[in-house]
Structures are given as C-alpha cells and as structure tokens.
N, C-alpha and C. Protein backbone atom coordinates (compact mmCIF):
# COMPACT_ATOMS: atom_id res chain seq x y z
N UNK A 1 -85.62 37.92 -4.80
CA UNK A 1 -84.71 38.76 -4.08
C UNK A 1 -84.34 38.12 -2.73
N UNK A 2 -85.28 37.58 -2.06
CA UNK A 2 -85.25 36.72 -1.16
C UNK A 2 -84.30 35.73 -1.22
N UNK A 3 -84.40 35.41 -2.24
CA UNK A 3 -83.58 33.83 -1.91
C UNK A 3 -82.15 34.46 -2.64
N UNK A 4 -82.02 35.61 -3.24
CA UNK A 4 -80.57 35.69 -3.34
C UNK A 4 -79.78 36.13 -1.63
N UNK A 5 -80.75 37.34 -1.47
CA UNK A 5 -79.67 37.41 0.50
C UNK A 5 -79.90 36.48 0.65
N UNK A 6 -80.42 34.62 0.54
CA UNK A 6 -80.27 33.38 1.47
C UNK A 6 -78.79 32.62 0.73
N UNK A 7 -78.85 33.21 -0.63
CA UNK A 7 -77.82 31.81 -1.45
C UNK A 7 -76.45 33.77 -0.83
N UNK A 8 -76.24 34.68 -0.58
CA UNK A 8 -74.94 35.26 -0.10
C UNK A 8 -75.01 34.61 1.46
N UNK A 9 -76.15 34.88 1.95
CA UNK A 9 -75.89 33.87 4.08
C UNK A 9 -75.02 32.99 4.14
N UNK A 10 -75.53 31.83 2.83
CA UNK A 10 -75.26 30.81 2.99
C UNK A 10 -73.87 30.49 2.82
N UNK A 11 -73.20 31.75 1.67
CA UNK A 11 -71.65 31.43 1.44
C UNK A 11 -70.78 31.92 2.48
N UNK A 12 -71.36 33.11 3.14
CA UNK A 12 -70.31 33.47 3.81
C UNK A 12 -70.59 33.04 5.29
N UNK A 13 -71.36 31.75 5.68
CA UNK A 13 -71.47 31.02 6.20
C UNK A 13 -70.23 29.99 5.99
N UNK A 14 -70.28 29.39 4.77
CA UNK A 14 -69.57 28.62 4.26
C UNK A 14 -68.32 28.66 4.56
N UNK A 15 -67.73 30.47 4.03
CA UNK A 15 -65.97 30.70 4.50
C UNK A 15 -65.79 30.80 5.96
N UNK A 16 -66.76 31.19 6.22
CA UNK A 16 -66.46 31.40 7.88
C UNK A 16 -66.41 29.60 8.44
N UNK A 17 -66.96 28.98 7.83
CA UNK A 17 -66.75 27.23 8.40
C UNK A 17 -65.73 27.24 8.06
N UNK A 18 -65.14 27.23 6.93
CA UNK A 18 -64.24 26.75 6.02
C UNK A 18 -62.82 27.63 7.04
N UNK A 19 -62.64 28.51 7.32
CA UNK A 19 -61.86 29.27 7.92
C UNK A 19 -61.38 28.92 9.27
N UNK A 20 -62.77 28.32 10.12
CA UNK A 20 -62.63 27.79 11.17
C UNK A 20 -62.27 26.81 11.27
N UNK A 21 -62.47 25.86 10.26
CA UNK A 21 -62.30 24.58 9.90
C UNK A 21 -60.41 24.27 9.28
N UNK A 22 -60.16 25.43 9.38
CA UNK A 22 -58.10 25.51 8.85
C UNK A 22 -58.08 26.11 10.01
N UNK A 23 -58.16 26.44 10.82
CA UNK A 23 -57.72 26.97 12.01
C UNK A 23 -57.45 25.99 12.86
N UNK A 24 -58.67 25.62 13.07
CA UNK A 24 -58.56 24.26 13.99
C UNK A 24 -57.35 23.22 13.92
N UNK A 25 -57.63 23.16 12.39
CA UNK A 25 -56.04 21.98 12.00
C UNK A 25 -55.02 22.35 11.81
N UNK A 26 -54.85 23.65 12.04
CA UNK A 26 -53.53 24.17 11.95
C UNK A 26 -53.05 24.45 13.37
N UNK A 27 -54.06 24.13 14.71
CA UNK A 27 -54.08 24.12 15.81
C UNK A 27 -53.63 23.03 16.58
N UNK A 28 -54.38 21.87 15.87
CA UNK A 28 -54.51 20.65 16.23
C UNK A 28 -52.97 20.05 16.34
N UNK A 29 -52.54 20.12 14.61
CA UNK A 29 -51.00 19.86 14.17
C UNK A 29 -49.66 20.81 14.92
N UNK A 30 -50.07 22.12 14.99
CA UNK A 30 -48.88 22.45 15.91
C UNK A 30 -49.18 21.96 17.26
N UNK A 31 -49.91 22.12 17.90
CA UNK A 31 -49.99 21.27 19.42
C UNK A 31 -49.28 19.84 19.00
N UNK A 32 -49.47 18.94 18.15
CA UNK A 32 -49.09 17.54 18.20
C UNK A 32 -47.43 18.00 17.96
N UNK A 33 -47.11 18.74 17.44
CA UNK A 33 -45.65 19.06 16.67
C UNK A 33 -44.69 19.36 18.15
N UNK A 34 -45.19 20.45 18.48
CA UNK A 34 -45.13 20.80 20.01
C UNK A 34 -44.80 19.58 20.90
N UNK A 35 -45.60 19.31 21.07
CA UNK A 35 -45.62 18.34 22.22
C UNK A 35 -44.61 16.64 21.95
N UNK A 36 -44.32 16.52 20.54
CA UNK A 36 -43.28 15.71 19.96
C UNK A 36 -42.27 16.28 20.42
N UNK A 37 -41.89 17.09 20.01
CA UNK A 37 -40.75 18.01 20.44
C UNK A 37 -40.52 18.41 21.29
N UNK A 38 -41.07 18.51 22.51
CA UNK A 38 -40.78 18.73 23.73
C UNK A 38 -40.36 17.22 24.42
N UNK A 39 -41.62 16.25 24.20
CA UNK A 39 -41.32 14.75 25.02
C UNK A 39 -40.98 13.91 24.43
N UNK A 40 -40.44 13.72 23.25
CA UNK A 40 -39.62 12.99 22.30
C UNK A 40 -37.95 12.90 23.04
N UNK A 41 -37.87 11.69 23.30
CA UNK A 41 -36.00 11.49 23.55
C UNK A 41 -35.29 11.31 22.91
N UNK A 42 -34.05 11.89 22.58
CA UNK A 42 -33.16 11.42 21.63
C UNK A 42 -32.83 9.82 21.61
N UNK A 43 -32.44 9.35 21.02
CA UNK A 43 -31.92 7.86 20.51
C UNK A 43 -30.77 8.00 19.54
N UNK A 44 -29.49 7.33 20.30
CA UNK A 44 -28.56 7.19 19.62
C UNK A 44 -28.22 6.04 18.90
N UNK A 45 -27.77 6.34 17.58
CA UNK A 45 -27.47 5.43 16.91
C UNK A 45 -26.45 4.36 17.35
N UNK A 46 -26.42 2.96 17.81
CA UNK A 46 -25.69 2.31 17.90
C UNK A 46 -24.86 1.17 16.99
N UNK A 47 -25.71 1.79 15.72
CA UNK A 47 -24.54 0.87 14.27
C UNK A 47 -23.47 1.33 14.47
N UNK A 48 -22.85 -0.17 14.26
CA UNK A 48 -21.14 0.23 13.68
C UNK A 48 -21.00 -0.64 12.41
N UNK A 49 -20.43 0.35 11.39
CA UNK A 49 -20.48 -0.45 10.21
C UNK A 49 -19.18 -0.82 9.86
N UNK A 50 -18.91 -2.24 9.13
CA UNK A 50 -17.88 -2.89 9.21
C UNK A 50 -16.52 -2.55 8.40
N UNK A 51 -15.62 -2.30 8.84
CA UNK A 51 -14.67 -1.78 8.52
C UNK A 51 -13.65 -2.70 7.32
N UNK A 52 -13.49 -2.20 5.97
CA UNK A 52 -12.64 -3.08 4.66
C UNK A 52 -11.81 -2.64 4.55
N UNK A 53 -10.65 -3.14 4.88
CA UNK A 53 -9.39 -2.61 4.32
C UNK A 53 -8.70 -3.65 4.46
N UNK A 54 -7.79 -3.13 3.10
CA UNK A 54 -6.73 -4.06 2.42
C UNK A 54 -5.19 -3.95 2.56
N UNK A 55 -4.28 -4.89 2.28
CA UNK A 55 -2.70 -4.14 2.19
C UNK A 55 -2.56 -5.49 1.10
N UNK A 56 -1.52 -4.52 0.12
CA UNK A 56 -0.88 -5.50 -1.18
C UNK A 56 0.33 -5.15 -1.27
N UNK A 57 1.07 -6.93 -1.06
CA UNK A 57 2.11 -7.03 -1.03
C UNK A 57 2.73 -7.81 -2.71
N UNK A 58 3.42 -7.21 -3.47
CA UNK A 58 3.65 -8.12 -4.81
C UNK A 58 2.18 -7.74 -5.24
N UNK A 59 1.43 -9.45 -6.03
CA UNK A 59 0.32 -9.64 -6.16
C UNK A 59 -0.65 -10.64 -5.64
N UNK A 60 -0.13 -10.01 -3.88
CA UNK A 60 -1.20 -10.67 -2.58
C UNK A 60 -2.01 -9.65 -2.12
N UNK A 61 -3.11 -9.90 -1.90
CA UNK A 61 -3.81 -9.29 -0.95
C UNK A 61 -4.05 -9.48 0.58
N UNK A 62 -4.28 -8.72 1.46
CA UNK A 62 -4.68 -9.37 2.67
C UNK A 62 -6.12 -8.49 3.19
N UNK A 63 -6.84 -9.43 4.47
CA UNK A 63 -7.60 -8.77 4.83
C UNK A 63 -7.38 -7.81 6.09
N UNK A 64 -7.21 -6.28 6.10
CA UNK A 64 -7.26 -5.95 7.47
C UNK A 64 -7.82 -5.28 8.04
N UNK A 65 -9.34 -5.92 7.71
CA UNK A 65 -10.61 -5.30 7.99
C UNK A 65 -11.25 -5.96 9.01
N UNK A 66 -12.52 -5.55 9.83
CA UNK A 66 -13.27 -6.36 10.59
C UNK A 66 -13.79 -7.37 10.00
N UNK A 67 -14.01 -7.68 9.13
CA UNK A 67 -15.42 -7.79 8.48
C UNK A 67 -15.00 -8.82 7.01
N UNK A 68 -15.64 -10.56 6.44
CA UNK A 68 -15.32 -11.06 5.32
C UNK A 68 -15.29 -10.13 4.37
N UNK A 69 -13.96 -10.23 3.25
CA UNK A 69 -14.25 -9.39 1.76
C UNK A 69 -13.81 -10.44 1.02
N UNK A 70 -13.77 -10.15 0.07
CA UNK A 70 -14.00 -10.33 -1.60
C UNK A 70 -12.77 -9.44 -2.13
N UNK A 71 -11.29 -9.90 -2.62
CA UNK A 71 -10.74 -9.46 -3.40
C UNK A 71 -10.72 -9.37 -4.96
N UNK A 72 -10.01 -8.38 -5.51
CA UNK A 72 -9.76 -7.95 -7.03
C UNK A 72 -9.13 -7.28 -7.33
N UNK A 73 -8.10 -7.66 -8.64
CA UNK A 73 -7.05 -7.21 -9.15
C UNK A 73 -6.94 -6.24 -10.38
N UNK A 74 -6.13 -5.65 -10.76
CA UNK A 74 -6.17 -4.79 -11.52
C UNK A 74 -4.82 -4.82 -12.02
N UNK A 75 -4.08 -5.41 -13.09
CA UNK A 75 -3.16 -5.55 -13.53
C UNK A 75 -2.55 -4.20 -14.49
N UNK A 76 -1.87 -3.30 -13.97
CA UNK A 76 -1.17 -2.62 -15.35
C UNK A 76 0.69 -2.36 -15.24
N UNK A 77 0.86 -2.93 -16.92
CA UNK A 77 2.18 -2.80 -17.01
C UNK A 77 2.28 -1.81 -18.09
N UNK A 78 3.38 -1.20 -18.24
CA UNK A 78 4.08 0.44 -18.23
C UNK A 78 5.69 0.10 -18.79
N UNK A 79 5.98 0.66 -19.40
CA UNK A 79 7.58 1.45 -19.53
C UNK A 79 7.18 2.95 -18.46
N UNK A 80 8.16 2.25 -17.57
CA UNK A 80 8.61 3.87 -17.02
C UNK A 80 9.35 4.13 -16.77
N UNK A 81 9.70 5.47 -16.55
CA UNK A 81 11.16 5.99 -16.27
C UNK A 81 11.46 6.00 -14.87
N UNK A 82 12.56 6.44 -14.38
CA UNK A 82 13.35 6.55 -13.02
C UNK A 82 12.39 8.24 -12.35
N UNK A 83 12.00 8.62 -12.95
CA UNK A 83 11.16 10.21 -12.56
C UNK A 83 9.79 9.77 -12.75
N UNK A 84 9.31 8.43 -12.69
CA UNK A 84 7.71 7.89 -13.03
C UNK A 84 7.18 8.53 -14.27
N UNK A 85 7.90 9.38 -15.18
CA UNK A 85 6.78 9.42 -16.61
C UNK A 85 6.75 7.98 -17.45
N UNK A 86 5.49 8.03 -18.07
CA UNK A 86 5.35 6.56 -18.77
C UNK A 86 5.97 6.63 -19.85
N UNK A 87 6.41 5.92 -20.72
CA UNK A 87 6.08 5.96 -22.01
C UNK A 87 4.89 5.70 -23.08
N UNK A 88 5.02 6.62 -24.12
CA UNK A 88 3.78 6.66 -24.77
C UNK A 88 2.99 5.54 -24.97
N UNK A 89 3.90 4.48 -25.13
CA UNK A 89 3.38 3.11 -25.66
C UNK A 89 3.53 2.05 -24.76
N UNK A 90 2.41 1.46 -24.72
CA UNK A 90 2.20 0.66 -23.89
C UNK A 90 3.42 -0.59 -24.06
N UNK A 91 4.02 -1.70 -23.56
CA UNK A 91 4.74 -2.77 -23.88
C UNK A 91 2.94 -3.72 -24.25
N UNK A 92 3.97 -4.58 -25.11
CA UNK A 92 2.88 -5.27 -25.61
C UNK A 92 2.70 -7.21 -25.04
N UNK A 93 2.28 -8.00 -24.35
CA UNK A 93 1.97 -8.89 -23.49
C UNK A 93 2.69 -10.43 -24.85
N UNK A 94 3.50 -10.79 -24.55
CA UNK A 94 3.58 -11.97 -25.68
C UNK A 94 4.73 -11.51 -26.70
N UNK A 95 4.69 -10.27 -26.57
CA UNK A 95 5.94 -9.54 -28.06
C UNK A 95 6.81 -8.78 -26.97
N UNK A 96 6.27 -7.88 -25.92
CA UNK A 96 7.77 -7.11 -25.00
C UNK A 96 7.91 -7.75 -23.81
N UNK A 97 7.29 -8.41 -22.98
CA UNK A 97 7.08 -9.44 -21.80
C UNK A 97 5.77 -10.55 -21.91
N UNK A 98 6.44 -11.24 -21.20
CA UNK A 98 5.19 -12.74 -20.80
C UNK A 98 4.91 -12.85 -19.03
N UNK A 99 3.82 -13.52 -19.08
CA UNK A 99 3.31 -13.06 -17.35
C UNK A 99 2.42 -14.07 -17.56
N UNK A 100 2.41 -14.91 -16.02
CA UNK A 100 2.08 -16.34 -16.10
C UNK A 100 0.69 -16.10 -14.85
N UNK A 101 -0.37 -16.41 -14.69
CA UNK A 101 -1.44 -16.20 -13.48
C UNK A 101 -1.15 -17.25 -12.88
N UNK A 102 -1.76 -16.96 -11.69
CA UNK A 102 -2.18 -18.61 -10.98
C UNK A 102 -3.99 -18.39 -11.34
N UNK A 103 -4.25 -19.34 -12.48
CA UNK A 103 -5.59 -19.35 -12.57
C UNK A 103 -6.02 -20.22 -11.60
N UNK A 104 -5.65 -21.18 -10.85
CA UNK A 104 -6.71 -22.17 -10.11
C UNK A 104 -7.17 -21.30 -8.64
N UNK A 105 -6.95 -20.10 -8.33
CA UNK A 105 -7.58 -19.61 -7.19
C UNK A 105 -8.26 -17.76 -8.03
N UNK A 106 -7.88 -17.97 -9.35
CA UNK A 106 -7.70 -16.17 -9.82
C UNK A 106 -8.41 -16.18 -11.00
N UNK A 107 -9.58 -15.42 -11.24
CA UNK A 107 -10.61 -15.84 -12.48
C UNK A 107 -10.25 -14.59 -13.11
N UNK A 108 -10.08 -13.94 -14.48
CA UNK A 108 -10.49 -12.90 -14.90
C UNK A 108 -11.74 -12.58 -15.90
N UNK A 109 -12.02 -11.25 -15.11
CA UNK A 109 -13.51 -11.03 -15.74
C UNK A 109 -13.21 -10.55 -16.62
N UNK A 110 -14.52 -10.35 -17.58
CA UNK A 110 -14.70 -9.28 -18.84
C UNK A 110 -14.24 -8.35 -18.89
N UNK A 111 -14.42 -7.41 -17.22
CA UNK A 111 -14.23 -6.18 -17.10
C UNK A 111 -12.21 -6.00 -17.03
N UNK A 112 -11.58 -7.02 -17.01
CA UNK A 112 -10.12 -7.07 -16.68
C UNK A 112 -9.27 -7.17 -15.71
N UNK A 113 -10.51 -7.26 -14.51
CA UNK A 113 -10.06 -7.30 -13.12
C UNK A 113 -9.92 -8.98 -12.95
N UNK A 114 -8.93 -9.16 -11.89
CA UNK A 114 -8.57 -10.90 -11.42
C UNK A 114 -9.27 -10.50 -9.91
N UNK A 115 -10.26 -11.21 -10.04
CA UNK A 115 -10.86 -11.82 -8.82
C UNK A 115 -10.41 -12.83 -8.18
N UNK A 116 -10.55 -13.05 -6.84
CA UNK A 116 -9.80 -14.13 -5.94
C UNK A 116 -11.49 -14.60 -5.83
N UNK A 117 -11.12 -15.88 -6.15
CA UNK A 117 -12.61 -16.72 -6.20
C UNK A 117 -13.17 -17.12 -4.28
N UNK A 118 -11.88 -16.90 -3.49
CA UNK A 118 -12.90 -17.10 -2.08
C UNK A 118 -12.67 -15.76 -1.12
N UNK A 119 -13.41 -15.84 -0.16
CA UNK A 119 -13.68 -14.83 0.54
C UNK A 119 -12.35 -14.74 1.62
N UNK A 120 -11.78 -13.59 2.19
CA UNK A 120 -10.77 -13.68 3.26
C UNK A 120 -11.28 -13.27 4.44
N UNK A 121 -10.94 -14.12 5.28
CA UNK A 121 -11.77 -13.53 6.66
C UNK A 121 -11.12 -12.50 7.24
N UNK A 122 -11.96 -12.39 7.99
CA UNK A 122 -11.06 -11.16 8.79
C UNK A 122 -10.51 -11.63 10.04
N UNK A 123 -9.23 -10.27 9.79
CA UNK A 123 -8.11 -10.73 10.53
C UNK A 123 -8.37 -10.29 12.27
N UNK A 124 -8.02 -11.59 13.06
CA UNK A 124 -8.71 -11.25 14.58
C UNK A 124 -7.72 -10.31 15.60
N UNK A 125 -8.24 -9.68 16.11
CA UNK A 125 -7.40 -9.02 17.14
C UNK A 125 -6.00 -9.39 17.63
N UNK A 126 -5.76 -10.70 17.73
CA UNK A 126 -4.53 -11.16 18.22
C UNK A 126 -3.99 -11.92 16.92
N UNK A 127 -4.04 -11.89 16.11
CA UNK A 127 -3.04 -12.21 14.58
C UNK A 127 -2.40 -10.66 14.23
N UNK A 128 -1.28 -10.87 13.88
CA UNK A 128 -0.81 -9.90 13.51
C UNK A 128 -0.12 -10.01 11.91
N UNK A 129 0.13 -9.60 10.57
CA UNK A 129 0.21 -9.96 9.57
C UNK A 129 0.94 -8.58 8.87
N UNK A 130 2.12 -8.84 8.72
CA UNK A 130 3.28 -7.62 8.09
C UNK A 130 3.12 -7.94 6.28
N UNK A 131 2.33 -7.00 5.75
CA UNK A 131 2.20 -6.87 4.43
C UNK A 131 3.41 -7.52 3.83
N UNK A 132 4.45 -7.67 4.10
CA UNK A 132 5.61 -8.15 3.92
C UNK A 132 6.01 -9.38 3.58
N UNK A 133 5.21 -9.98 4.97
CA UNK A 133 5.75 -11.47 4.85
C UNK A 133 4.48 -11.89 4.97
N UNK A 134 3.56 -11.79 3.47
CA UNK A 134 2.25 -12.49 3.64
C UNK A 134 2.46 -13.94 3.19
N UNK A 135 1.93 -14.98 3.77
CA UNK A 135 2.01 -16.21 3.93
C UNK A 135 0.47 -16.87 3.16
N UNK A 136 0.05 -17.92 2.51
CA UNK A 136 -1.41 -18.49 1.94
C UNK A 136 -1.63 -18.04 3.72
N UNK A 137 -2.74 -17.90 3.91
CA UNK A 137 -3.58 -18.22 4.86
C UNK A 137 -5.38 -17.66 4.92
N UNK A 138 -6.28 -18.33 5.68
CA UNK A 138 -7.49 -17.25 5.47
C UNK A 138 -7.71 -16.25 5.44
N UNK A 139 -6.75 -15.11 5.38
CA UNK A 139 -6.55 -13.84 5.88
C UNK A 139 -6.00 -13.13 4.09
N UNK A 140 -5.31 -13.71 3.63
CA UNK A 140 -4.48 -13.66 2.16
C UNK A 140 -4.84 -14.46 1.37
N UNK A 141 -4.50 -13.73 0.22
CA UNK A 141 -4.96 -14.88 -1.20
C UNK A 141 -3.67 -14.66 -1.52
N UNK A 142 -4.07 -16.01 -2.79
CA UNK A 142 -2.46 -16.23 -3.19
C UNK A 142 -1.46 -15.46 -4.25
N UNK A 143 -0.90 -15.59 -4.17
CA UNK A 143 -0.23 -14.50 -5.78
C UNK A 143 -0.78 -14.94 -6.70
N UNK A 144 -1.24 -13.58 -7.49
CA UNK A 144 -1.86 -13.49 -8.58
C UNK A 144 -0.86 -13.96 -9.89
N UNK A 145 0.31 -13.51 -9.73
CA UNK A 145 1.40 -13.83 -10.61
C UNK A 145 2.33 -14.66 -10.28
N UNK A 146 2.68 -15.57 -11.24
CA UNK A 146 3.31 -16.57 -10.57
C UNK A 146 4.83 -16.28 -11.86
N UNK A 147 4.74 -15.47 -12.46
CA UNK A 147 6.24 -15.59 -13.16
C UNK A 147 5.65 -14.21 -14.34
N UNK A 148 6.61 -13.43 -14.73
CA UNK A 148 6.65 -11.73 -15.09
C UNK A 148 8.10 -11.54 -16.00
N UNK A 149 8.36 -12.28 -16.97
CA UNK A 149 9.52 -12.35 -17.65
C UNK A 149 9.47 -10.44 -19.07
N UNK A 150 10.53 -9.71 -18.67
CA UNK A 150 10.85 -8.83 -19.87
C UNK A 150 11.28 -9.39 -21.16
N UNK A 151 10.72 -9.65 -22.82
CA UNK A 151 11.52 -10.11 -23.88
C UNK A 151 12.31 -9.34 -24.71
N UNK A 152 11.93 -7.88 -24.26
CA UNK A 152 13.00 -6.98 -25.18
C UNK A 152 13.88 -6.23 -24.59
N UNK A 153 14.36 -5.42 -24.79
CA UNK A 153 14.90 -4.16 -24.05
C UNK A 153 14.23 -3.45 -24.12
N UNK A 154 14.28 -2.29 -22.99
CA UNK A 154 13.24 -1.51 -22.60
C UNK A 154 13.44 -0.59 -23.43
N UNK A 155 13.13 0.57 -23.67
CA UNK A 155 12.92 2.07 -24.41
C UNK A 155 13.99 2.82 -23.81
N UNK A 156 14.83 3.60 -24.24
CA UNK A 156 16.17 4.36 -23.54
C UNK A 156 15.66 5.03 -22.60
N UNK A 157 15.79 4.86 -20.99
CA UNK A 157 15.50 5.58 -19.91
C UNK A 157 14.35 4.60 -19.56
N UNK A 158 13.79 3.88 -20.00
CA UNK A 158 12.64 3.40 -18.98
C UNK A 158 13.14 1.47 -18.89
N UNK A 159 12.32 1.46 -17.99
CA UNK A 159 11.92 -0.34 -17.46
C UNK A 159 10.64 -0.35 -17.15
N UNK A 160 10.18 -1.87 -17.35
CA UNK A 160 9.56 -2.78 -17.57
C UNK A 160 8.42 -2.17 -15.83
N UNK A 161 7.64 -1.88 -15.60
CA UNK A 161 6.83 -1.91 -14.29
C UNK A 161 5.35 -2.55 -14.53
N UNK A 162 5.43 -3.43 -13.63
CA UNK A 162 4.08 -3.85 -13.36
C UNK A 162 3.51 -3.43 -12.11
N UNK A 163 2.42 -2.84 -12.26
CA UNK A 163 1.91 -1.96 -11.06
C UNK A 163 0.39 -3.01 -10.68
N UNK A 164 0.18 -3.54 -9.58
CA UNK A 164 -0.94 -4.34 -8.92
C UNK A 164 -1.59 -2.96 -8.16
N UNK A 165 -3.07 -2.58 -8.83
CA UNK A 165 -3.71 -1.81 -8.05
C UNK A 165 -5.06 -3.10 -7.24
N UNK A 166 -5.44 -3.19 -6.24
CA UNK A 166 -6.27 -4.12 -5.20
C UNK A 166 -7.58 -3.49 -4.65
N UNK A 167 -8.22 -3.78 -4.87
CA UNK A 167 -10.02 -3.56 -4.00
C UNK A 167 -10.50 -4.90 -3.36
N UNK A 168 -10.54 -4.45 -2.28
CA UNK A 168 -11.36 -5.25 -1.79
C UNK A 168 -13.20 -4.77 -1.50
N UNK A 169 -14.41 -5.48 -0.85
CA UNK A 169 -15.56 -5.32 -1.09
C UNK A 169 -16.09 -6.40 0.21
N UNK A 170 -17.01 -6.23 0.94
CA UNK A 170 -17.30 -6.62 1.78
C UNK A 170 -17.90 -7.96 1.78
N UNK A 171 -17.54 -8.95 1.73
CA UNK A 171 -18.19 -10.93 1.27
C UNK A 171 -19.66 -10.58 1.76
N UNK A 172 -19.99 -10.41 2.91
CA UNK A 172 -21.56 -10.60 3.34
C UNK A 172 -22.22 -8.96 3.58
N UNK A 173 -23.49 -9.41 2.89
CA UNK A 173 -24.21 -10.26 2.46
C UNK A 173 -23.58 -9.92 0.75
N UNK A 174 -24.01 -11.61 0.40
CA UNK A 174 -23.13 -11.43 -1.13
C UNK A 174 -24.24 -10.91 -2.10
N UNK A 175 -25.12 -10.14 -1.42
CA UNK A 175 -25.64 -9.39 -3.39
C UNK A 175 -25.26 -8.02 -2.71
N UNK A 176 -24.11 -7.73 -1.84
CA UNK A 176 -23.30 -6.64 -2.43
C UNK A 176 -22.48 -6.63 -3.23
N UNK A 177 -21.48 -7.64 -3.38
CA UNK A 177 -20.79 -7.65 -3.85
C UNK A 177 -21.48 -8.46 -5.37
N UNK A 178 -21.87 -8.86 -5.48
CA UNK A 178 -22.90 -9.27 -6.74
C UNK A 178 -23.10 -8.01 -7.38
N UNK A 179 -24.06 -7.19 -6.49
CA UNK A 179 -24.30 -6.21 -7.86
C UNK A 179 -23.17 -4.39 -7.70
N UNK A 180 -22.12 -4.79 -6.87
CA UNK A 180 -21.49 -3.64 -6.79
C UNK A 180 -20.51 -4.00 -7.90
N UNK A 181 -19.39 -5.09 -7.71
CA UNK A 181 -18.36 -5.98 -9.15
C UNK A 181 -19.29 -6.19 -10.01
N UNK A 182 -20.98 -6.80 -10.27
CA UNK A 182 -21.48 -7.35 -11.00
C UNK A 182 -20.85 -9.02 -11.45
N UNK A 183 -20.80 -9.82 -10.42
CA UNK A 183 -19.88 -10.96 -10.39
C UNK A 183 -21.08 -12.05 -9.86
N UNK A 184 -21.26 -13.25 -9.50
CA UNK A 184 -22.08 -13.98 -8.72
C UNK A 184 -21.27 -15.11 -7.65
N UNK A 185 -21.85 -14.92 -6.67
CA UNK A 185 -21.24 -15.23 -5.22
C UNK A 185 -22.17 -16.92 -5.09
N UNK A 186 -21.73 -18.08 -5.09
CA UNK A 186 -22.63 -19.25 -4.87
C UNK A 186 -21.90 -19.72 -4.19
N UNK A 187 -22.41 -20.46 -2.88
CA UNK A 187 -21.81 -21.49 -2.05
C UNK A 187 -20.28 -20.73 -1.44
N UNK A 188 -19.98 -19.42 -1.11
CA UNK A 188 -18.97 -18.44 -0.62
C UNK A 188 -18.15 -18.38 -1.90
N UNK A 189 -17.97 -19.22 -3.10
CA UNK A 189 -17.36 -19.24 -3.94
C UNK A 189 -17.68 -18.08 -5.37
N UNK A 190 -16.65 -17.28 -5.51
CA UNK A 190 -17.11 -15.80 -6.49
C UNK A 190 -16.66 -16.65 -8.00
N UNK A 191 -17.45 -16.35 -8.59
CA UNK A 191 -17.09 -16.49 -9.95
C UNK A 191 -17.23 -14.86 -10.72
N UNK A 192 -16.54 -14.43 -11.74
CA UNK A 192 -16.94 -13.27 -12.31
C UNK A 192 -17.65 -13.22 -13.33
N UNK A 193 -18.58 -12.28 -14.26
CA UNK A 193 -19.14 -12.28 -15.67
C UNK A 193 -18.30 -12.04 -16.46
C-alpha cells in the first residue's frame, strides 16, 4: 500500500515537472520572439533584376533590354482575311508558298522554333534603335527570312500572311536559358535540341 501512494507522488511529481518544464519554453521562446521583433531592423532589398525585352521588325529581332538575351522564332503562315479570320486550312509550304531561312546565323529546333545561334547585347543608354530601321548589329539578329514567295492563289477573300511571333530569354547565366528553351549554350554560341 505503501509503495502505491509512492509510485501516485511520484507521477504527479512528474506532470507538475513536465508542466513546468513547457512553461518555461514557452517563456523562453516568446521572450526571444519578442525581443527579435522589437530590435530587429528592417533591410531593404536592393536587387534589381534585369530587364528582357524585345521589338520585331519583319523577321529581326532586337535587344531592348538591360541585360544579354538569347533570341527565338516562331514562324506561322495563315490564309487570312481582310477582318483577320483564318482559313480552315492551313497553306501548305512547297505546294501554296516557298520560304527561304538564313540558316548560317538561324538553327531550327525540334520544337519548331528558329533560334538565333548568338547572344544580343544589350542596348546602352545612348544608342538609340527604331524597330524600323533595324540594321545587323550586336543589338539585332539577322533576318530570319531571306525570301517568302506565294505559288497559288489565295482562297476567295483571303491572302497569304506570315506572322513572326519572337521571345527573347536572358543569355547569362546560360543554364537558364539551357533548361528554360531546353537548347545548349557553349562558348556564347546556342545550338538547339
């Protein structure tokens, strides 16, 4: 009988540690929380992240971003009408028109996009560059198309449109652009998969 009132002492010994023992650390941690929060200084973020943007003139790109990118093309041709509806059917490449690349600067990937195999720098504060009158330079790649001939007549109400949609992607560091296109960047030079 004895030693059972010693083995109940002993437990509610036990919760009462055990009780005191979460108190304490629930004491300990708001004081530290507290006192972060009171003498903690703000810190402002001073990243600036680099700004990509593009303008396409024909099938040129330019850079008029801060920052090296990585261009890519997206070729689609259309019968369309004067009110932009398409026609159902696509024109067909070789049988309704022919369209010539400049492959020695313009790779196409698997995926169907024409990559510009080098990087364009970015354009500096005092260059100024009118989508218009884009010129070769480090800033522009070259036309993607170098000749876009119609062989049939069009469909009653529509013509022949080739529409250049353009992305550009930031050159450095190149396993962004590696695994964002899925392309490989060696020696600044892009090749695509």
């Amino acid at each position: 009988m004895k030693q059972l009132k010693f083995l109940k002492w002993q437990g509610k010994k036990a919760v009462v540690l055990l009780a005191l023992t979460i108190v304490l650390a629930l004491g300990v941690v708001g004081s530290t929380m507290a006192l972060i929060i009171t003498k903690t200084n703000s810190v402002t973020n001073t990243f600036q992240p680099a700004s990509i943007s593009s303008a396409t003139a024909q099938s040129v790109v330019g850079n008029m971003g801060d920052a090296p990118s990585f261009a890519r093309i997206a070729v689609v041709v259309n019968w369309v009408a004067t009110d932009g509806t398409v026609y159902a059917v696509a024109p067909v490449v070789g049988t309704d028109y022919s369209i010539t690349y400049d492959t020695a600067n313009w790779k196409q990937g698997a995926d169907g996009f024409w990559y510009y195999t080098k990087a364009l720098q970015n354009l500096p504060d005092d260059v100024d560059i009118n989508a218009d009158d884009f010129d070769e330079t480090p800033y522009v790649t070259t036309s993607l198309i170098t000749n876009c001939t119609q062989l049939v007549a069009a469909p009653d109400g529509y013509s022949l449109k080739v529409e250049i949609i353009a992305s550009t992607i930031q050159a450095e560091p190149e396993t962004v652009v590696e695994e964002q296109w899925g392309v490989t960047v060696e020696n600044g030079a892009l090749t695509p998969n």
